[in-house]
Structures are given as structure tokens and as C-alpha cells.
PDB file of N, CA and C in Angstrom:
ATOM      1  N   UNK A   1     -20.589   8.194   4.850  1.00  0.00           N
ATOM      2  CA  UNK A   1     -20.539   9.573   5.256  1.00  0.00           C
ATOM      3  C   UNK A   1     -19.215   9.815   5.977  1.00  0.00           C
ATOM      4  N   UNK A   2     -18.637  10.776   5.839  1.00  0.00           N
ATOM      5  CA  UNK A   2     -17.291  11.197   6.264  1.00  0.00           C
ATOM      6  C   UNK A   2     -17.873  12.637   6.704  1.00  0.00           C
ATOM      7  N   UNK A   3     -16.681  12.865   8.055  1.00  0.00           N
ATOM      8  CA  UNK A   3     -16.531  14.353   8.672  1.00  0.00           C
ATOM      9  C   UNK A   3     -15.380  14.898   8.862  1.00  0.00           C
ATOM     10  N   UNK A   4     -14.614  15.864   8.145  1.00  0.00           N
ATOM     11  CA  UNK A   4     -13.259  16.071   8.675  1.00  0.00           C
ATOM     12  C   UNK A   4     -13.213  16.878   9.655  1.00  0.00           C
ATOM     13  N   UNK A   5     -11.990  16.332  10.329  1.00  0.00           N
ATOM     14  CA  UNK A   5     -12.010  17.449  11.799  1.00  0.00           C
ATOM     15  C   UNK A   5     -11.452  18.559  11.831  1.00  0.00           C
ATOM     16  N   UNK A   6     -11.347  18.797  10.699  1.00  0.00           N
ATOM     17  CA  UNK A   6     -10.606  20.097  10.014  1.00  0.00           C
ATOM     18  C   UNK A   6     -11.212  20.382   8.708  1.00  0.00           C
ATOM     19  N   UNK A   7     -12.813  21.199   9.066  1.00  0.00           N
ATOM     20  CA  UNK A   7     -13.251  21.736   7.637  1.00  0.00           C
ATOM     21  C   UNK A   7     -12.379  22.894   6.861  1.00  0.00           C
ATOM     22  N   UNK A   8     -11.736  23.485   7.741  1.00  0.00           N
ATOM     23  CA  UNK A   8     -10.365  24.877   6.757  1.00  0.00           C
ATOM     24  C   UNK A   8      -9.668  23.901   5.763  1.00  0.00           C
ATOM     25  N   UNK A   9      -8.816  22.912   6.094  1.00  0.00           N
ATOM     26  CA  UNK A   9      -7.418  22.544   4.948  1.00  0.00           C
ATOM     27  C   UNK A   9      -8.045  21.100   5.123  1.00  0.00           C
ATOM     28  N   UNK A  10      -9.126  20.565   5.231  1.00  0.00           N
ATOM     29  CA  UNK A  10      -9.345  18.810   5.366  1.00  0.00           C
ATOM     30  C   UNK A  10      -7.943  18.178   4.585  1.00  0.00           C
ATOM     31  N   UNK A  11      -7.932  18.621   3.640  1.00  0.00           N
ATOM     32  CA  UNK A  11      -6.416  17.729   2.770  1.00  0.00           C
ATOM     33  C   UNK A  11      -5.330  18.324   3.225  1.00  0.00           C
ATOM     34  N   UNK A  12      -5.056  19.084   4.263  1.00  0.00           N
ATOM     35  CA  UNK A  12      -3.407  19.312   4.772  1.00  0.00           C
ATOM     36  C   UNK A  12      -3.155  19.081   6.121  1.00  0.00           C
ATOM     37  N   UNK A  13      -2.026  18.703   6.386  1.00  0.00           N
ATOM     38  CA  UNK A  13      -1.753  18.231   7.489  1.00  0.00           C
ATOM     39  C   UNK A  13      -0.837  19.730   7.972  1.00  0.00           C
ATOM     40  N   UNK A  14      -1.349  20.253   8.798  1.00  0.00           N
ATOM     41  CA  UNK A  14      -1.180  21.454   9.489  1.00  0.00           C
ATOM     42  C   UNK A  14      -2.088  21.720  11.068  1.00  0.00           C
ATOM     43  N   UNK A  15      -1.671  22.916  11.509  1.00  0.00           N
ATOM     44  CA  UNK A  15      -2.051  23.333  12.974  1.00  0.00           C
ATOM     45  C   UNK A  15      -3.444  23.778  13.243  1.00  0.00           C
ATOM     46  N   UNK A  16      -4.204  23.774  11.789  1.00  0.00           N
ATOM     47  CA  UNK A  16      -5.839  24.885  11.640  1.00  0.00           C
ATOM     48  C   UNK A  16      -6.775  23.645  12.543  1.00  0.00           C
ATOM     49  N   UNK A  17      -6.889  22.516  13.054  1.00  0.00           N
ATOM     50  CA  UNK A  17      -7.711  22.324  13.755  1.00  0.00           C
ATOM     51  C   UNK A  17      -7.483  23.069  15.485  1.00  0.00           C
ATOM     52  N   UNK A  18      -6.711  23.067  15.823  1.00  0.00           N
ATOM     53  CA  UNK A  18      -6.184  23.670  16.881  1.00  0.00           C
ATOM     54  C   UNK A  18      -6.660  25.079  17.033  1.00  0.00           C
ATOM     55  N   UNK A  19      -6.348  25.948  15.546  1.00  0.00           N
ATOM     56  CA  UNK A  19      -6.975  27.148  14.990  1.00  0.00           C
ATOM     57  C   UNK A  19      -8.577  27.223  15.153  1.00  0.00           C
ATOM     58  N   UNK A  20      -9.179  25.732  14.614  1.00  0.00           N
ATOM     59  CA  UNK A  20     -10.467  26.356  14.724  1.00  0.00           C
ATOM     60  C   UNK A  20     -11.086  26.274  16.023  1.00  0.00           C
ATOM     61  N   UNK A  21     -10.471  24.901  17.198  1.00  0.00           N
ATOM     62  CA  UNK A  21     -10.909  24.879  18.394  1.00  0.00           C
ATOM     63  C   UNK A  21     -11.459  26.073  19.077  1.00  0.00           C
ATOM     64  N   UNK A  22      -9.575  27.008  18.965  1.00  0.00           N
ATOM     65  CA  UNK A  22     -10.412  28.696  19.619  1.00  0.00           C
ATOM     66  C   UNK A  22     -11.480  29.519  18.774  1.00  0.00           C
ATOM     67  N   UNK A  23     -11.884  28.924  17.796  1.00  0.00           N
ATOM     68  CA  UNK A  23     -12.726  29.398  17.196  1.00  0.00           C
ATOM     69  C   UNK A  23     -14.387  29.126  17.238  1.00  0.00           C
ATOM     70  N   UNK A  24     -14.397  27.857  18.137  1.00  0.00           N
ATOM     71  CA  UNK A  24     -15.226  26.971  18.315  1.00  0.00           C
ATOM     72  C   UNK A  24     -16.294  26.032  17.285  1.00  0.00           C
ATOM     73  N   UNK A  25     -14.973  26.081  16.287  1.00  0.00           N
ATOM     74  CA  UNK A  25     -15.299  25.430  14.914  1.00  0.00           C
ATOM     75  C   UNK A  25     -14.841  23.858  15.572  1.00  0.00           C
ATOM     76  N   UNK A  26     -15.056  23.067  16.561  1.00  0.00           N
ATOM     77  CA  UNK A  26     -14.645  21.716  16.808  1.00  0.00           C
ATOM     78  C   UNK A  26     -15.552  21.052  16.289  1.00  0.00           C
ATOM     79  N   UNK A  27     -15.656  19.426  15.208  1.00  0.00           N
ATOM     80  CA  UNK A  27     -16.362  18.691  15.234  1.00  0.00           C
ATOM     81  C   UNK A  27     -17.380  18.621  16.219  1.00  0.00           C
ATOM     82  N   UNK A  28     -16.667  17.978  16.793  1.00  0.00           N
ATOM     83  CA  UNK A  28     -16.943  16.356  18.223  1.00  0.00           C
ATOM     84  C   UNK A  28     -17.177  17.457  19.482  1.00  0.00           C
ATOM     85  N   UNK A  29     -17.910  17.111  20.442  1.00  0.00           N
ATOM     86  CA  UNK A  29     -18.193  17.080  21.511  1.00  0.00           C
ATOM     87  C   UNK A  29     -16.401  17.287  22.137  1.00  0.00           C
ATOM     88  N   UNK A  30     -16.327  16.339  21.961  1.00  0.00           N
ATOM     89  CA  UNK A  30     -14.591  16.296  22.625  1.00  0.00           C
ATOM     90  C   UNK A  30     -13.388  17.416  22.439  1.00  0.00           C
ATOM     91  N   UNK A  31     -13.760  17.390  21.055  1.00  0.00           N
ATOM     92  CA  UNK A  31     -12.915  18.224  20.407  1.00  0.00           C
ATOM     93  C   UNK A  31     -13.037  19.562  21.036  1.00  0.00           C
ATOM     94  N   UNK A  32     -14.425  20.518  21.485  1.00  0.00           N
ATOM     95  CA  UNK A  32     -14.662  21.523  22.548  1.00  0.00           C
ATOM     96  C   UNK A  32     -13.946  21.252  23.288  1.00  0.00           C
ATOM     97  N   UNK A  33     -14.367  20.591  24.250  1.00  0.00           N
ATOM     98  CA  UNK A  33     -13.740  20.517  25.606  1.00  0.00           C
ATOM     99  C   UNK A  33     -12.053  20.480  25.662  1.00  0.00           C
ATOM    100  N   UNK A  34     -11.390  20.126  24.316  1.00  0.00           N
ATOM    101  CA  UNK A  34      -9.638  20.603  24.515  1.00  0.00           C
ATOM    102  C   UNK A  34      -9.231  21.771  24.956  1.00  0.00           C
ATOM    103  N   UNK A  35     -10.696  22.854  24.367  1.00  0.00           N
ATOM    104  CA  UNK A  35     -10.391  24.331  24.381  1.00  0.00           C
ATOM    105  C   UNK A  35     -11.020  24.687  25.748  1.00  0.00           C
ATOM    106  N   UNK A  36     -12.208  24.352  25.919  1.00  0.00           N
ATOM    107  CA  UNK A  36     -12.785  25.065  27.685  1.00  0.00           C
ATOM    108  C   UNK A  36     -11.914  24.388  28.879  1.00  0.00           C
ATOM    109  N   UNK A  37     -11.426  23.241  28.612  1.00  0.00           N
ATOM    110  CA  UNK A  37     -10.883  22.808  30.154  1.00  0.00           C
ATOM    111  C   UNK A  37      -9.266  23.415  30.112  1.00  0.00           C
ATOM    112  N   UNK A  38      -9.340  23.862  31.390  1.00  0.00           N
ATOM    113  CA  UNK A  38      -8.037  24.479  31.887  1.00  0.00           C
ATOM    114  C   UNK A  38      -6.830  23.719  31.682  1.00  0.00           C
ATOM    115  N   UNK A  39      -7.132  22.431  31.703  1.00  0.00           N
ATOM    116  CA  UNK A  39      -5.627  21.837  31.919  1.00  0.00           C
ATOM    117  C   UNK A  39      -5.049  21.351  30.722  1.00  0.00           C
ATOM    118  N   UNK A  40      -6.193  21.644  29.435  1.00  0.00           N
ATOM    119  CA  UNK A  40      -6.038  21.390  27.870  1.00  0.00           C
ATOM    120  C   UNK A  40      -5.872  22.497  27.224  1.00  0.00           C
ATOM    121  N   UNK A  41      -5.984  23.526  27.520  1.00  0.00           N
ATOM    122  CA  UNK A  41      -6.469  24.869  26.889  1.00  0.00           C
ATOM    123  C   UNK A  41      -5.070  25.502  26.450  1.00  0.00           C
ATOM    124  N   UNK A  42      -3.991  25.084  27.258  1.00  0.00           N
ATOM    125  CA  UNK A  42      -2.892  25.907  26.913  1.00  0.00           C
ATOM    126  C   UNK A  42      -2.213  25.281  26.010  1.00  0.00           C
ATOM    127  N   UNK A  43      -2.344  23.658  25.558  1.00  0.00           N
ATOM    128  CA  UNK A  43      -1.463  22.810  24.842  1.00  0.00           C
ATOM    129  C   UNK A  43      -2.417  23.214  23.213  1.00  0.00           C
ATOM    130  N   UNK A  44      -3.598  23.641  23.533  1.00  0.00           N
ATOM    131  CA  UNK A  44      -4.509  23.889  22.718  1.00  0.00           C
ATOM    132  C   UNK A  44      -3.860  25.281  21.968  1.00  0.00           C
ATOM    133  N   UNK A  45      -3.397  26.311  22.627  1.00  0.00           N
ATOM    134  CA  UNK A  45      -3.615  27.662  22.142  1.00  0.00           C
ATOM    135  C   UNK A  45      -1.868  27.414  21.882  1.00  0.00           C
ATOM    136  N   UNK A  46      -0.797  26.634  22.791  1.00  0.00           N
ATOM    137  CA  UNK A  46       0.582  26.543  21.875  1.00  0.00           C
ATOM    138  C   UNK A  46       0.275  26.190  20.929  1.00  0.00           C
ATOM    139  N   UNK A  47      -0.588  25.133  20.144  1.00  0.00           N
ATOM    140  CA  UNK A  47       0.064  24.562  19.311  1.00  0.00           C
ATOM    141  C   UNK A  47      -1.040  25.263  17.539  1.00  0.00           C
ATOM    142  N   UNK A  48      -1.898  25.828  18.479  1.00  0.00           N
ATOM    143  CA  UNK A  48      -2.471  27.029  17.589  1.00  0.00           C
ATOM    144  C   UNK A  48      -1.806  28.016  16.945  1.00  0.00           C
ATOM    145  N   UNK A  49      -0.896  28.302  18.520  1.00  0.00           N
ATOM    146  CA  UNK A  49      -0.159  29.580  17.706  1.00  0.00           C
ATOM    147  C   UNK A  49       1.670  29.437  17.008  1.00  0.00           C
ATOM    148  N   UNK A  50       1.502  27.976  17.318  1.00  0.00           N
ATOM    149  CA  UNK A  50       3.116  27.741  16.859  1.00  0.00           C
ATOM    150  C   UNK A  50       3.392  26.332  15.849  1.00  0.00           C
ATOM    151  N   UNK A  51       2.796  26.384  14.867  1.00  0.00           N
ATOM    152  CA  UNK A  51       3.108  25.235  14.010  1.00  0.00           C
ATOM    153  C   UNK A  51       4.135  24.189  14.218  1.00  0.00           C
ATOM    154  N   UNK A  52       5.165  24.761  14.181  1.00  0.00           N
ATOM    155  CA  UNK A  52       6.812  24.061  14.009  1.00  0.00           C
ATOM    156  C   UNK A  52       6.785  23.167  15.480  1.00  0.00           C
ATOM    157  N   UNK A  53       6.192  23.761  16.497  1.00  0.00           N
ATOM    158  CA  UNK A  53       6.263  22.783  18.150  1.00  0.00           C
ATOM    159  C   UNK A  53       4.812  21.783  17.720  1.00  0.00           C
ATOM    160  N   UNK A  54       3.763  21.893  17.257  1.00  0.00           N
ATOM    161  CA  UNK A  54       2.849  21.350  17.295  1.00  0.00           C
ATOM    162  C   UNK A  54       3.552  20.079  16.265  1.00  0.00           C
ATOM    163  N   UNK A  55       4.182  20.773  15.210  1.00  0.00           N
ATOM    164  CA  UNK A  55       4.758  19.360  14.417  1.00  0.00           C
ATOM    165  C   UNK A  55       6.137  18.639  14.514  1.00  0.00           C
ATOM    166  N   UNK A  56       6.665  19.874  15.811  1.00  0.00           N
ATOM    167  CA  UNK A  56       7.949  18.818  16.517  1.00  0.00           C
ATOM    168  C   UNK A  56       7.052  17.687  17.675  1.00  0.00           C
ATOM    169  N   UNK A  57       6.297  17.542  18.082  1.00  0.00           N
ATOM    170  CA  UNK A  57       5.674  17.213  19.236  1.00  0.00           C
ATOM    171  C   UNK A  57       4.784  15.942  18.942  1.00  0.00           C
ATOM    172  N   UNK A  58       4.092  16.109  17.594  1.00  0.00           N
ATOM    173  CA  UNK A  58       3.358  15.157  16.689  1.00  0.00           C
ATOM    174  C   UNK A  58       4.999  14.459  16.192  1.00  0.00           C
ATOM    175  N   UNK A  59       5.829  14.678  15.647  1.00  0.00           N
ATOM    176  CA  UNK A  59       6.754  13.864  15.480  1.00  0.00           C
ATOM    177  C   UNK A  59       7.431  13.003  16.484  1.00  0.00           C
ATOM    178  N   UNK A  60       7.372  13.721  17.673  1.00  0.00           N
ATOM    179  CA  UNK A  60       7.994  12.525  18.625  1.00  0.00           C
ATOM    180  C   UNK A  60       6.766  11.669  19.333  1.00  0.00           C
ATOM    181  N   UNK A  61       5.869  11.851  19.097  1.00  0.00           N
ATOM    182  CA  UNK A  61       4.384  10.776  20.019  1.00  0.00           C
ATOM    183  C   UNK A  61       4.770   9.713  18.446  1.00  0.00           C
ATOM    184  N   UNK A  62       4.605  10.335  17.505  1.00  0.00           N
ATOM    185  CA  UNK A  62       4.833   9.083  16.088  1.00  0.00           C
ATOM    186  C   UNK A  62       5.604   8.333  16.118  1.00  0.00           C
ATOM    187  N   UNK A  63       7.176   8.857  16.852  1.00  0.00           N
ATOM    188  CA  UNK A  63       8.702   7.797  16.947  1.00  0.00           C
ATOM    189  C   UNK A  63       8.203   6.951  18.475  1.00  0.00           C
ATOM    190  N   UNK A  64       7.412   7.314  19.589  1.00  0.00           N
ATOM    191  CA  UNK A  64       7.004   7.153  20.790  1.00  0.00           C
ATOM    192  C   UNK A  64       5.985   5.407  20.459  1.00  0.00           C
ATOM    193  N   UNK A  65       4.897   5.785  19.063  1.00  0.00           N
ATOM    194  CA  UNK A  65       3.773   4.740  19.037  1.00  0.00           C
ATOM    195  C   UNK A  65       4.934   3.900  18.357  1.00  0.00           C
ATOM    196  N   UNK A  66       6.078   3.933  17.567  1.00  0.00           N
ATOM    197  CA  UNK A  66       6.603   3.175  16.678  1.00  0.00           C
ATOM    198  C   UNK A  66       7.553   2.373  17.499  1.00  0.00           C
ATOM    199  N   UNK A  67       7.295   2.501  18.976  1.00  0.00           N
ATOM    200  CA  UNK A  67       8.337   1.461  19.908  1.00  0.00           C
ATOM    201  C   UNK A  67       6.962   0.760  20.797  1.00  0.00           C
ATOM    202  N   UNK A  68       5.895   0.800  19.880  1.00  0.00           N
ATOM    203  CA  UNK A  68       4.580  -0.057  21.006  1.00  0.00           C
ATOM    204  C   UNK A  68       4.562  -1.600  20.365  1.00  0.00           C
ATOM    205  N   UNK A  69       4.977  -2.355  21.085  1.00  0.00           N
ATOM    206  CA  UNK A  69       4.816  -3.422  20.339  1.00  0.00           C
ATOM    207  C   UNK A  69       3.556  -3.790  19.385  1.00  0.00           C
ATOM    208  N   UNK A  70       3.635  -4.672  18.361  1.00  0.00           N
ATOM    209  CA  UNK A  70       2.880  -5.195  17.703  1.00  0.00           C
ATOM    210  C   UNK A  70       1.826  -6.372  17.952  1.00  0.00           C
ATOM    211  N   UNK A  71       0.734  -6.831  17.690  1.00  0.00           N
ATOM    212  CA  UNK A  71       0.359  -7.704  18.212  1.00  0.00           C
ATOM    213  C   UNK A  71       0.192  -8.562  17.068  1.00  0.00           C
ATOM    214  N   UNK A  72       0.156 -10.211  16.807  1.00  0.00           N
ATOM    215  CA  UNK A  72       0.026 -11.094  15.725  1.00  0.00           C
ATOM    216  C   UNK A  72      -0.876 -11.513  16.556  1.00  0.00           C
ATOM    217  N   UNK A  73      -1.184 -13.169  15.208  1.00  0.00           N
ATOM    218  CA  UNK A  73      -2.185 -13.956  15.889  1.00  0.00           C
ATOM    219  C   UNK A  73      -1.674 -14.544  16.903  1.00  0.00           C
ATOM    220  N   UNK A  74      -0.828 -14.893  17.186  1.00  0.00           N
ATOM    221  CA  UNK A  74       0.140 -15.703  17.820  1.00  0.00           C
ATOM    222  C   UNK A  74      -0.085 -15.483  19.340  1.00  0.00           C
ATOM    223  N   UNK A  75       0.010 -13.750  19.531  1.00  0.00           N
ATOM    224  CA  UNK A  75       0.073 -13.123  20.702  1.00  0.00           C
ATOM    225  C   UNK A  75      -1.305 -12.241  20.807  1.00  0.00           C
ATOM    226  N   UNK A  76      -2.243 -11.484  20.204  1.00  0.00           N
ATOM    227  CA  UNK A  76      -3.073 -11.328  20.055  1.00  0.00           C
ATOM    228  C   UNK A  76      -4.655 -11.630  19.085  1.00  0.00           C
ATOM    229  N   UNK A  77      -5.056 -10.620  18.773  1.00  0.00           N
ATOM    230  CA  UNK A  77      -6.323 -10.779  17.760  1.00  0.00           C
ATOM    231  C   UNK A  77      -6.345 -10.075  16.822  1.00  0.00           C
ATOM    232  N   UNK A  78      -6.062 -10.438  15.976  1.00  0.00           N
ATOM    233  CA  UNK A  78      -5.992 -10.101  14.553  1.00  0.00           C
ATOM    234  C   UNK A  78      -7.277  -9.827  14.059  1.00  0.00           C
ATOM    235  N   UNK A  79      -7.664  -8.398  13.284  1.00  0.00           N
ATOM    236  CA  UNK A  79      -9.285  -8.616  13.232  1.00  0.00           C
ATOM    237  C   UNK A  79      -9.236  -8.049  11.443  1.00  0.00           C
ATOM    238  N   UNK A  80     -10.144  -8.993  10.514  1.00  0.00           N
ATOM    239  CA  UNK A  80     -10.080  -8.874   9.759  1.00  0.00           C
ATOM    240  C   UNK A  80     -11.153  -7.928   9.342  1.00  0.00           C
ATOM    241  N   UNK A  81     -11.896  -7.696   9.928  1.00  0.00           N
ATOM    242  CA  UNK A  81     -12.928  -6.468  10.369  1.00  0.00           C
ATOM    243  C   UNK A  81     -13.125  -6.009  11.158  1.00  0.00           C
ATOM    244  N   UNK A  82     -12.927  -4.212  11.184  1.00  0.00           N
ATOM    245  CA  UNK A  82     -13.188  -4.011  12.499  1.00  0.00           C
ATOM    246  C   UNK A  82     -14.652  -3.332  12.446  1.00  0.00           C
ATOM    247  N   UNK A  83     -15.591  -3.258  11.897  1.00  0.00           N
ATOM    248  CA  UNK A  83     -16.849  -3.075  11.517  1.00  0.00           C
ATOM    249  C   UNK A  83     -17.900  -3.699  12.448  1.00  0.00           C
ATOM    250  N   UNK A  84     -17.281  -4.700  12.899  1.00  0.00           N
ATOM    251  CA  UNK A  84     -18.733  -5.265  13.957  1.00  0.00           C
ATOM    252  C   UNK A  84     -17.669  -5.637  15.179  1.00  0.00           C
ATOM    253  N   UNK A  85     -18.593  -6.146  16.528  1.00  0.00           N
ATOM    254  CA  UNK A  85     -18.130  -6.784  17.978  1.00  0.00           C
ATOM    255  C   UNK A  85     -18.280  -8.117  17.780  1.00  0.00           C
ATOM    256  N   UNK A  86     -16.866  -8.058  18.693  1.00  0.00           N
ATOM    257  CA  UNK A  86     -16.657  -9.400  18.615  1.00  0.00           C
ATOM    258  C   UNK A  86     -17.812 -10.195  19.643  1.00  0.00           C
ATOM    259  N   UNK A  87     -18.940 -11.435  19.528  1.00  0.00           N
ATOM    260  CA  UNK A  87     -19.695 -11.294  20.132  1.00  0.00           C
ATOM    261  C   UNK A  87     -19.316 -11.483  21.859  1.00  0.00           C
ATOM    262  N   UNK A  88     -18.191 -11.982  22.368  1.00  0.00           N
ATOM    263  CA  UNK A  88     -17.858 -11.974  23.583  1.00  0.00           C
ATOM    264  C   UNK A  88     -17.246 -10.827  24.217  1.00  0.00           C
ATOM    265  N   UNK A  89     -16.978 -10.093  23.494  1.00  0.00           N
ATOM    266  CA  UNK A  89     -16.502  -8.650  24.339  1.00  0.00           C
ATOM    267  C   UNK A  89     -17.749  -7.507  24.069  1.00  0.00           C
ATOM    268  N   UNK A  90     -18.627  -8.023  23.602  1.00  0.00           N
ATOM    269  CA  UNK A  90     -19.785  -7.086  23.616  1.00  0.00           C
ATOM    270  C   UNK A  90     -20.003  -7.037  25.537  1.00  0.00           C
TER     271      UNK A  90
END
């Protein structure tokens, strides 16, 4: 079962989830609360009403994750599934 978080354009990568937030078309529980809490609400309604900043802004958090280091086996945990817990960090 799949849910997109964007039932308007599910196949486009555009600003309409943001669109439907003020609409109170949000999936998730979470996804509301971007739009009712005060200190989310305005990054919510820029990027609703301004495409081009919402996808200058998504472009620099993308160049931002692409300087997070990597982890191997070497240095971390490599998980060849992520479908179940690992039973010690349960």
C-alpha cells in the first residue's frame, strides 16, 4: 500500500503539497501541524505561494545533505534491510 503526500500532481515534483497544507488536504498528522503552528506556518504559506524559493531552498538543503558524510561497514552499519529491527536497538 502506498500514500502520496501529494494527492494533486503525486508524479510532479512541485509546490502543491504546501498548496494543499492550507487547504488542509495534509496526509500525516504532521503534515497539519506545518500549517497550524506559528513558527511553521509562514515557511508553509512562502513556499505555497512562491515556487521558484521553495525550489531554490530544496536545492540548497540537497547540496547541504551531499556534504554529510557517508557511512560504510568499516565506520558504520550497513543494512541490507531496512524492513525489520535490529534486535539490539529494539
Amino acid at each position: 500500500m502506498a500514500a502520496f503526500l501529494d494527492p494533486v500532481t503525486p508524479g510532479k515534483f512541485d509546490n502543491m503539497y504546501f498548496k494543499n497544507l492550507k487547504r488542509g488536504l495534509g496526509v500525516l498528522a504532521s503534515d497539519h501541524i506545518l500549517f497550524k503552528d506559528i513558527s511553521t506556518r509562514p515557511i508553509v504559506e512562502i513556499y505555497a505561494n512562491d515556487q521558484k524559493v521553495f525550489f531554490d531552498d530544496f536545492a540548497r538543503a540537497m547540496e547541504k545533505l551531499g556534504t554529510v558524510g557517508v557511512k560504510d561497514e568499516k565506520n558504520g552499519e550497513v543494512r541490507r534491510r531496512c524492513d525489520h529491527f535490529n534486535k539490539l536497538n529494539v
